[in-house]
Protein backbone atom coordinates (compact mmCIF):
# COMPACT_ATOMS: atom_id res chain seq x y z
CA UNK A 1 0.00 0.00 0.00
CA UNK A 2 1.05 3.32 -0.89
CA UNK A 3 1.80 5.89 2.00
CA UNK A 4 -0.52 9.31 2.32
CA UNK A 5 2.76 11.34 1.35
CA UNK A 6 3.26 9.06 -1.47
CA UNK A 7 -0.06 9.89 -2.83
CA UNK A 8 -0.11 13.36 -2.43
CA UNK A 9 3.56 13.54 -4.05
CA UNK A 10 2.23 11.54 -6.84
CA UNK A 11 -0.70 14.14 -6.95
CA UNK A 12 1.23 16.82 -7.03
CA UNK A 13 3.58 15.68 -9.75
CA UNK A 14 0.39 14.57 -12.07
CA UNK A 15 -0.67 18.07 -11.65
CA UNK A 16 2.59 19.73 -12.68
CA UNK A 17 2.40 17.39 -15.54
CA UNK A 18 -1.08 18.57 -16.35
CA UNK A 19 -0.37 22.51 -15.49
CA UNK A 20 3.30 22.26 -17.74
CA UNK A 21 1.48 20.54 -21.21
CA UNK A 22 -0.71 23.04 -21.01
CA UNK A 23 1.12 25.96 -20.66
CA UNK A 24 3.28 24.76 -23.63
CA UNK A 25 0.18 23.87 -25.35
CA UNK A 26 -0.79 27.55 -24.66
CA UNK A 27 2.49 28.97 -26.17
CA UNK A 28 2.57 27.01 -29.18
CA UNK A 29 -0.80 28.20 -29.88
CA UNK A 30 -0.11 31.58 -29.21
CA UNK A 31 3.30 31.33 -31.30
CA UNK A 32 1.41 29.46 -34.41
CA UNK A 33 -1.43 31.81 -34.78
CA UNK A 34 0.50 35.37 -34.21
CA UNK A 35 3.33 36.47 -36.14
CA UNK A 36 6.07 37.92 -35.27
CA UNK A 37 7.12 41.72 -36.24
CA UNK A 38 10.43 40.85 -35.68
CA UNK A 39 13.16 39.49 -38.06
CA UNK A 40 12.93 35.88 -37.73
CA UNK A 41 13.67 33.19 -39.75
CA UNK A 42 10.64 30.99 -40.27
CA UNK A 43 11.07 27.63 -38.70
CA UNK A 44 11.69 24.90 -41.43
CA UNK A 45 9.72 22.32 -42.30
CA UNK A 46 9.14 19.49 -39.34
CA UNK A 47 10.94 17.06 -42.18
CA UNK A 48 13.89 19.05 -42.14
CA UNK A 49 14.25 19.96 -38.57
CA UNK A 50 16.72 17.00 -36.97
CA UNK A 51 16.00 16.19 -33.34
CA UNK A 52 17.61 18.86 -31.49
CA UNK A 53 15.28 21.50 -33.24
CA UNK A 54 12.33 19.37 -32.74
CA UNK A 55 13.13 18.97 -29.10
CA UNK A 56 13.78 22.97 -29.10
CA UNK A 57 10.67 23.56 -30.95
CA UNK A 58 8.30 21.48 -28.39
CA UNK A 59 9.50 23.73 -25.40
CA UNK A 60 9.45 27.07 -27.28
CA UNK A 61 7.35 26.93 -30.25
CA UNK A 62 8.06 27.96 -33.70
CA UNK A 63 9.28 31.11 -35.02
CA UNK A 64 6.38 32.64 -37.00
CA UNK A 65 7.60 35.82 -38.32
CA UNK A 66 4.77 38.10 -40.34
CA UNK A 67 4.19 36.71 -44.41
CA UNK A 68 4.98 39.79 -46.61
CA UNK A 69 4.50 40.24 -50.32
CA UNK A 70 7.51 38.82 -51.93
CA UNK A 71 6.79 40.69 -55.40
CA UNK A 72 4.19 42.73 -57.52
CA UNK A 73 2.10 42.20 -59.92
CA UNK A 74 3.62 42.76 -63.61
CA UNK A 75 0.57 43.64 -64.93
CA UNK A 76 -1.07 47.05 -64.40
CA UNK A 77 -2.80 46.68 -60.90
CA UNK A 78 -4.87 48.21 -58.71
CA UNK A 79 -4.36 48.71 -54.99
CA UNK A 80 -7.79 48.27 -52.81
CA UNK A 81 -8.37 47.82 -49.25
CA UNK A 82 -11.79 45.73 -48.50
CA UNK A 83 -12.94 46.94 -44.95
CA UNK A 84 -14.07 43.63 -42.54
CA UNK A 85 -12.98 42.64 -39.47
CA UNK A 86 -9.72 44.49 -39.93
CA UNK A 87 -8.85 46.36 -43.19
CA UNK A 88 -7.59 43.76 -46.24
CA UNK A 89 -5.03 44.70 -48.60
CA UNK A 90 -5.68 43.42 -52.11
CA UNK A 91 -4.53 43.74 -55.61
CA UNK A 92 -7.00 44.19 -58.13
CA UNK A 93 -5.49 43.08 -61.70
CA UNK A 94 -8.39 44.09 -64.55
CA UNK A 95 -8.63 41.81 -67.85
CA UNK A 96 -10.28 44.12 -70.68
CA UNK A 97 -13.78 43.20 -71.23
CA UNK A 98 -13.33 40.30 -68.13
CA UNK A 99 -16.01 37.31 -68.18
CA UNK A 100 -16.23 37.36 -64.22
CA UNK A 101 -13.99 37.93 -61.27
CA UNK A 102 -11.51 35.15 -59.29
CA UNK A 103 -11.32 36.53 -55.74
CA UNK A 104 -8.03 34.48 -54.83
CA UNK A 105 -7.66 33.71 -50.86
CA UNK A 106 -4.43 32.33 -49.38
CA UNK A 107 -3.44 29.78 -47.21
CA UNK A 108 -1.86 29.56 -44.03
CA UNK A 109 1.58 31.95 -43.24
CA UNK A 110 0.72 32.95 -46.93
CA UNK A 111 0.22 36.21 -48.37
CA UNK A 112 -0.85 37.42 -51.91
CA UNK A 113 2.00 37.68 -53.53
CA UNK A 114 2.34 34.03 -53.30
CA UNK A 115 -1.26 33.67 -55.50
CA UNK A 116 0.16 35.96 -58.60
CA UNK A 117 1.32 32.60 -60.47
CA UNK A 118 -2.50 31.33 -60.53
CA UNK A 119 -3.59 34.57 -60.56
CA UNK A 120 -1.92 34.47 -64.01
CA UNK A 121 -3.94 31.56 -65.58
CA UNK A 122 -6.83 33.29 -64.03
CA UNK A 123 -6.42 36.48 -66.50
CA UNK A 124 -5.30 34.31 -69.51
CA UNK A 125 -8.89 32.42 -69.10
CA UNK A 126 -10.85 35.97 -69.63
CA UNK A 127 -10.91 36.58 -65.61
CA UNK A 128 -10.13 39.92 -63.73
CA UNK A 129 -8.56 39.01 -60.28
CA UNK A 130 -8.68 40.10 -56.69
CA UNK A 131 -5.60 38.93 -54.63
CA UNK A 132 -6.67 39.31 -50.71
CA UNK A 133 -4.35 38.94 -47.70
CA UNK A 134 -6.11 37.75 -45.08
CA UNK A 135 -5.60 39.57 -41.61
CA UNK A 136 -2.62 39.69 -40.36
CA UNK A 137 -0.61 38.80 -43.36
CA UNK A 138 1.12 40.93 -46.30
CA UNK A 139 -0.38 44.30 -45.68
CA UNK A 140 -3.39 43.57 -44.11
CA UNK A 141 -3.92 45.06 -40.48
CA UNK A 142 -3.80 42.53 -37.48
CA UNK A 143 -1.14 40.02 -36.42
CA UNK A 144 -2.71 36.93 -36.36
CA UNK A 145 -4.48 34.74 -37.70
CA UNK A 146 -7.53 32.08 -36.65
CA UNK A 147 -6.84 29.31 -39.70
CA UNK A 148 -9.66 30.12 -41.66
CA UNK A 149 -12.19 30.18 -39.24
CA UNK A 150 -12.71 34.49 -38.58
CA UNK A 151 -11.05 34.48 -42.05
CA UNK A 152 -14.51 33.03 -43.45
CA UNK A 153 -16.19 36.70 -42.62
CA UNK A 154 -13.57 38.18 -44.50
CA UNK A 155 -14.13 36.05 -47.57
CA UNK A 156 -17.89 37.03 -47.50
CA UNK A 157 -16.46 40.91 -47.20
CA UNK A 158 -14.40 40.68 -50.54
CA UNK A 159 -17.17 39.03 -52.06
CA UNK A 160 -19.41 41.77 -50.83
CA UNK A 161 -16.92 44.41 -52.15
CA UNK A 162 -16.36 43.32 -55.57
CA UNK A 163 -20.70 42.49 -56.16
CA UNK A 164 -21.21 46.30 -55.32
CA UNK A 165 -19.01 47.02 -58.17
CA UNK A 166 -21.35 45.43 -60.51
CA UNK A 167 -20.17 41.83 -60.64
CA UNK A 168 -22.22 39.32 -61.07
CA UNK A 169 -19.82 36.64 -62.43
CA UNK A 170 -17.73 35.66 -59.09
CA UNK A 171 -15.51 33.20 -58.57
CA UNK A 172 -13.59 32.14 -55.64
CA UNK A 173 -10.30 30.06 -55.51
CA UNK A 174 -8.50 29.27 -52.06
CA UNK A 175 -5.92 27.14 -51.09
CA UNK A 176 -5.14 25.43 -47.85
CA UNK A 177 -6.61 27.85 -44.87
CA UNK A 178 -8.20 29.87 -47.94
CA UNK A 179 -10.09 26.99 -49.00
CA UNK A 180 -11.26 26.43 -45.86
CA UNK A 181 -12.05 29.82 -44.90
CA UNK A 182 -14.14 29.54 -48.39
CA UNK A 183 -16.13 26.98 -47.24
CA UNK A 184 -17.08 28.38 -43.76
CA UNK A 185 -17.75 31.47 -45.25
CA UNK A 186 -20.54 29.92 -47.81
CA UNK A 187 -21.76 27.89 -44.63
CA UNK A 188 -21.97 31.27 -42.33
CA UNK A 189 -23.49 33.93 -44.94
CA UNK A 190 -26.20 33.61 -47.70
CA UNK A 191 -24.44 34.03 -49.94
CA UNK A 192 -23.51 31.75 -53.65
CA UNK A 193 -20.83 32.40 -55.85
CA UNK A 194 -20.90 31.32 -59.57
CA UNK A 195 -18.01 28.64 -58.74
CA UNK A 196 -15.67 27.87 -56.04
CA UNK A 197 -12.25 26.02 -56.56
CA UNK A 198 -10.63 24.42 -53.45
CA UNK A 199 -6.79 23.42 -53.44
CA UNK A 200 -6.35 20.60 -50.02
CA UNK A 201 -8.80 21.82 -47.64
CA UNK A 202 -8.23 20.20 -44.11
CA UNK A 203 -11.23 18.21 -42.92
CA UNK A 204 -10.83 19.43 -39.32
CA UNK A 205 -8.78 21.97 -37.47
CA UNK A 206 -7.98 19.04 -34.99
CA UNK A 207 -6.81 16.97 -37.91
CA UNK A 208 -4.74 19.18 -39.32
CA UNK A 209 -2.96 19.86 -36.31
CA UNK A 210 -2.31 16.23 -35.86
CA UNK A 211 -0.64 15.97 -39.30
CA UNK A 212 1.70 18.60 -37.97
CA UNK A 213 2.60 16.48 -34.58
CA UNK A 214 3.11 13.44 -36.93
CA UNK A 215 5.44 15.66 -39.37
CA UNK A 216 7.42 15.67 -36.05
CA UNK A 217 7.10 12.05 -35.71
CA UNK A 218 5.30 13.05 -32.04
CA UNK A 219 2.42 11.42 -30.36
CA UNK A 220 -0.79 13.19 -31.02
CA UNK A 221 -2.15 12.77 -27.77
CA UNK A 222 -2.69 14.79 -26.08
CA UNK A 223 -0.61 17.53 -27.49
CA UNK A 224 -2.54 17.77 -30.64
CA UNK A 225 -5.98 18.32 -28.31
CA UNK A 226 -4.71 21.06 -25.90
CA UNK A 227 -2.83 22.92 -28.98
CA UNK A 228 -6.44 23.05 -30.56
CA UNK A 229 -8.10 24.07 -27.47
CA UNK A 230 -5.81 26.35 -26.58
CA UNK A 231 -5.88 28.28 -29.90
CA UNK A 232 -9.51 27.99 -30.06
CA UNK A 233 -9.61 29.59 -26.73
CA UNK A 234 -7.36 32.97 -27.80
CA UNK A 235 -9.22 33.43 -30.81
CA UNK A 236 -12.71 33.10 -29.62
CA UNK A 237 -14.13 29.61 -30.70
CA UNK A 238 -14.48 25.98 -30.10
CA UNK A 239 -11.72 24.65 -32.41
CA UNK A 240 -13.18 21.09 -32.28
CA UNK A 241 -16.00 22.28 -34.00
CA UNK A 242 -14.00 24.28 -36.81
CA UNK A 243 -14.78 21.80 -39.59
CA UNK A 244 -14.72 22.54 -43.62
CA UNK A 245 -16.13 18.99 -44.01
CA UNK A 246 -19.56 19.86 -42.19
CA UNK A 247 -19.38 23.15 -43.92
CA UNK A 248 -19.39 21.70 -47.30
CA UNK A 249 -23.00 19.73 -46.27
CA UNK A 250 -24.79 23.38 -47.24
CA UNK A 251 -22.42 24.41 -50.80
CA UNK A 252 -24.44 23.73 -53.21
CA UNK A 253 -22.79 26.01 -56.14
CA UNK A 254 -20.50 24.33 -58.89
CA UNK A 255 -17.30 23.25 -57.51
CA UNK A 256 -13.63 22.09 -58.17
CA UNK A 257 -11.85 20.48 -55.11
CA UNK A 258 -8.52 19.77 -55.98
CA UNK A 259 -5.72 17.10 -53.76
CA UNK A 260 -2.46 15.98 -54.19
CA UNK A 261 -2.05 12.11 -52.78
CA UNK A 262 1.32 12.45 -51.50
CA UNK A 263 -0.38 15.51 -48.69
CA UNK A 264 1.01 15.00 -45.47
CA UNK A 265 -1.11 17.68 -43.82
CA UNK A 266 -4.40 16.77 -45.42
CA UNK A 267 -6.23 13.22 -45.84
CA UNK A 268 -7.32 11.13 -48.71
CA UNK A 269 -10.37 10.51 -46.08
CA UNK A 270 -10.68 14.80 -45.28
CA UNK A 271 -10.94 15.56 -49.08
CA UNK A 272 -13.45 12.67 -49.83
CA UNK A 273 -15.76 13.51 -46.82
CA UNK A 274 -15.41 17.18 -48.31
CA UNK A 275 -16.48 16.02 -51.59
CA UNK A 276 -19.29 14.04 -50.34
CA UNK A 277 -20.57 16.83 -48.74
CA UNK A 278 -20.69 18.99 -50.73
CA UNK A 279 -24.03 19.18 -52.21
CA UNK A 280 -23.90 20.85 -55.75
CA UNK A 281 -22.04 20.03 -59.63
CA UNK A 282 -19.05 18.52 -57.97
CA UNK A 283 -15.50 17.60 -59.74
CA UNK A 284 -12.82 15.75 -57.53
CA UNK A 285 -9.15 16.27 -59.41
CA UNK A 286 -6.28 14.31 -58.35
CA UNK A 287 -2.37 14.35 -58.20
CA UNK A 288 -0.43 11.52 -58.02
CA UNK A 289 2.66 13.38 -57.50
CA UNK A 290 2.00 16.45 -55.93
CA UNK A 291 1.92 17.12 -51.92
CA UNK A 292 0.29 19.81 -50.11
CA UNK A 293 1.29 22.25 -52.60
CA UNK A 294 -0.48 22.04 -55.65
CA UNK A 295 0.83 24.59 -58.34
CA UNK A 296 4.13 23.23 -59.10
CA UNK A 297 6.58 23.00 -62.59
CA UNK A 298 5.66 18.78 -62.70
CA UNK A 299 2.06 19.93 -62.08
CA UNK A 300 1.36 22.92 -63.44
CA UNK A 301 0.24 21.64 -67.07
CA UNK A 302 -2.37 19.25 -65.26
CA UNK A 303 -3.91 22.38 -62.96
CA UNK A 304 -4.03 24.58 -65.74
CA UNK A 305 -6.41 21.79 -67.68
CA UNK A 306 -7.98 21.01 -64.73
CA UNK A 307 -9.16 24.54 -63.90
CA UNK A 308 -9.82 25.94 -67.62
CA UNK A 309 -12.17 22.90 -68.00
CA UNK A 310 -13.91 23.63 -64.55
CA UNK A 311 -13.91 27.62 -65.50
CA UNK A 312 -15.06 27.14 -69.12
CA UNK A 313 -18.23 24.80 -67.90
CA UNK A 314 -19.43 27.65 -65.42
CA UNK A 315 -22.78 28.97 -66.68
């Protein structure tokens, strides 16, 4: 039989452990959804890190310095900020006698800058384009963000912005987060675009942060639970409940959802409950090849077809 004293050390040491994961939990929330101002050096990829950075990372968190545009547009452009829940910078690149719009949202530590290569194929189908950087990104006010989930408003607000103009025609691409945010925005607001195209979506907030603790080769439990909470908690929201596949059970407006099979952050499973889901003219496109990020040389060719025959079929 164990002594009183033994118990209540026991106690006490199960309570550290409990107090300790979740102040880390707390700080690597707080460090993945706010960036930095300073000049940091983003943290690599968890495949690159070797096992001294991992172990450095678990205690500290990453470095998350602020995305900023990396280059302009070389086509004429126009600068336009799209008031919401803080004030988004966007470019606005017009096409002469334009078919539609492509509002263009990006994904997570992204920026606009990083969309102008899509944004590209956009204008050479007939489309003007809206680049948007989400809050706290690029030029955008704020310094963090909530992974799509207040991003969704702000989706609905450039949407807003560009129908006053006269637009009728509206499309809306997103990758990753932007995707996401896309989807929770069409779930949240009445509102229905002529298309949406979605590069890898995550299923769940919780599931994507689980790829990210298996990147690591780390346990998911119950790291990957309190990071969620956590996160959830400083932004305002259940987290557990942030979920683009439940949000995709109300789209019913044409859409492309787009996946590469070797993803490591998203699912086979996640982007065929999203598909399922979703409830309109549906088109699930493939990549044998490609990862997480899509829009690549040895992939390029087989987006470009992909999207001009999902654009062209739009009525």
């Amino acid at each position: 039989m164990l002594s009183s004293l033994k118990v209540k050390r026991i106690l006490w040491a199960c309570l550290f452990l409990v107090i300790a994961m979740n102040a880390v939990a707390f700080i690597h929330a707080y460090k993945f959804t706010h960036f930095s101002t300073q000049k940091t050096t983003r943290t690599k990829d968890p495949k690159e890190l070797s096992a001294i950075d991992k172990a450095t990372i678990l205690l500290t968190g990453i470095d998350n310095p602020r995305p900023s545009n990396q280059t302009l547009p070389k086509n004429p452009f126009e600068k336009i900020t799209v008031k919401s829940s803080t004030e988004l910078a966007c470019w606005k690149i017009p096409v002469e006698n334009a078919i539609g719009t492509v509002i263009l949202f990006h994904g997570y530590a992204g920026e606009k800058s990083s969309l102008l290569t899509r944004a590209e194929e956009f204008r050479a189908l007939g489309y003007t384009t809206l680049l948007v950087d989400f809050m706290g990104s690029g030029d955008s006010g704020g310094k963090a963000t909530s992974i799509g989930y207040r991003e969704a408003r702000q989706v609905k607000d450039c949407y807003d912005h560009i129908q006053a103009q006269g637009e009728s025609h509206i499309v809306l691409f997103g990758t990753s987060m932007g995707s996401a945010a896309i989807l929770k925005a069409l779930h949240d607001y009445d509102f229905s675009p002529q298309g949406i195209i979605l590069e890898c979506p995550f299923g769940s907030l919780y599931k994507t942060v689980c790829a990210r603790f298996r990147l690591m080769h780390i346990p998911t439990f119950p790291m990957a639970g309190l990071l969620s909470f956590w996160g959830g908690v400083q932004h305002g929201y259940w987290a557990f409940s942030h979920n683009p596949a439940h949000y995709a059970e109300v789209v019913d407006c044409p859409t492309l959802l787009l996946f590469g099979e070797q993803d490591d952050r998203v699912t086979r499973e996640e982007t065929n409950l999203i598909y399922t889901n979703l409830k309109g003219t549906k088109t699930l496109k493939t990549y044998p090849n490609a990862g997480h990020a899509l829009f690549t040389d040895d992939n390029k060719t087989h987006w470009i077809k992909d999207v001009s025959a999902f654009i062209n079929s739009i009525p």
